[in-house]
Protein backbone atom coordinates (compact mmCIF):
# COMPACT_ATOMS: atom_id res chain seq x y z
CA UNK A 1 -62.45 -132.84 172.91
CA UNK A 2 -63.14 -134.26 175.97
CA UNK A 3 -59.55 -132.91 177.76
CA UNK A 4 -60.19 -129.64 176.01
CA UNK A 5 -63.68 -129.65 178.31
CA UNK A 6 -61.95 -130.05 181.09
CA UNK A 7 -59.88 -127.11 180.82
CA UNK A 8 -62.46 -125.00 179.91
CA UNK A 9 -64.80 -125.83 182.83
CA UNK A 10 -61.71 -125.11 185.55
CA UNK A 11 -61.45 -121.91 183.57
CA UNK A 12 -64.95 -121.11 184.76
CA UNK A 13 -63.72 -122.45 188.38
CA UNK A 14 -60.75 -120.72 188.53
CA UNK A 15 -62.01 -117.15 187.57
CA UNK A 16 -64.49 -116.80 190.62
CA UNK A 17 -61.60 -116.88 192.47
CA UNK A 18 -60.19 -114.03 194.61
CA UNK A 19 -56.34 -112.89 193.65
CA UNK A 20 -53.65 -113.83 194.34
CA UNK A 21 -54.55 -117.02 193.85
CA UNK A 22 -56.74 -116.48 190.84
CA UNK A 23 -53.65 -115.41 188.56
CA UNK A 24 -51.57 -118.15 190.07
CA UNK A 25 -54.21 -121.18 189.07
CA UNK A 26 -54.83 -119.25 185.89
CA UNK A 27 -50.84 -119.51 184.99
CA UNK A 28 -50.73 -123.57 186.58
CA UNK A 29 -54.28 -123.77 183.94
CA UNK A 30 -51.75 -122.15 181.27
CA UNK A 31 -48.76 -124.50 182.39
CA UNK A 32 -51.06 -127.65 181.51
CA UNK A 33 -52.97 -126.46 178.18
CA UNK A 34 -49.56 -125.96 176.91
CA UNK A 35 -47.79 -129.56 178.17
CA UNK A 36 -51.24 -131.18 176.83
CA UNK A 37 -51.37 -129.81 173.41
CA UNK A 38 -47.99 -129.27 172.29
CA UNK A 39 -48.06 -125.55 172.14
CA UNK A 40 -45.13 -123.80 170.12
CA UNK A 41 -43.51 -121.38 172.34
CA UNK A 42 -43.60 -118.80 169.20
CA UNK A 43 -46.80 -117.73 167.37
CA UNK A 44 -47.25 -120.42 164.61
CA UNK A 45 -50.09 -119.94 161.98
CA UNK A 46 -50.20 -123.49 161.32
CA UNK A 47 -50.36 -124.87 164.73
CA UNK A 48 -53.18 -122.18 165.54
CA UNK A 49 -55.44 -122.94 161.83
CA UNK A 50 -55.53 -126.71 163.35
CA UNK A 51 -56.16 -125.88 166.58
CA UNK A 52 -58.68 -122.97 167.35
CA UNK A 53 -60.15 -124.03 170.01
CA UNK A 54 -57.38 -124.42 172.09
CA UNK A 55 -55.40 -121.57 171.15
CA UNK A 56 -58.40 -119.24 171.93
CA UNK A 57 -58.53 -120.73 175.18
CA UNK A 58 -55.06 -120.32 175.99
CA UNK A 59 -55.47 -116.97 174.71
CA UNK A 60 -58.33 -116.33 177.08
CA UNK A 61 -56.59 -117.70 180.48
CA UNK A 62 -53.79 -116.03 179.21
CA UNK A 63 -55.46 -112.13 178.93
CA UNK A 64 -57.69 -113.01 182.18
CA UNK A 65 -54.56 -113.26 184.68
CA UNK A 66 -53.53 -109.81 186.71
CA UNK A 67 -50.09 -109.39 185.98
């Protein structure tokens, strides 16, 4: 839970920040979410019961970036 803290406070950091650069550490933020908790390229119902937390963050980064 501790890792998943992490990632949710440079959320927070990253979305003060000014584009380009916002959308670009949002999508690095995305990058390491995904390589940290193993998640499925395709929408999986099973992966996302066990895991709510994290997919609603990745879901969040995901809708806040400008592209």
């Amino acid at each position: 839970m501790e890792k998943l803290k992490g990632f949710i406070d440079r959320y927070y950091k990253i979305i003060s920040t000014k584009e380009p650069q916002r959308t670009l550490q949002l999508s690095r933020l995305m990058d390491d979410i995904k390589q940290a908790y193993d998640i499925p390229l395709l929408n999986n119902k099973e992966y996302n019961d066990k895991n709510k937390a994290v997919v609603q963050l990745y879901r969040a980064v995901a809708s806040a970036r400008n592209i």
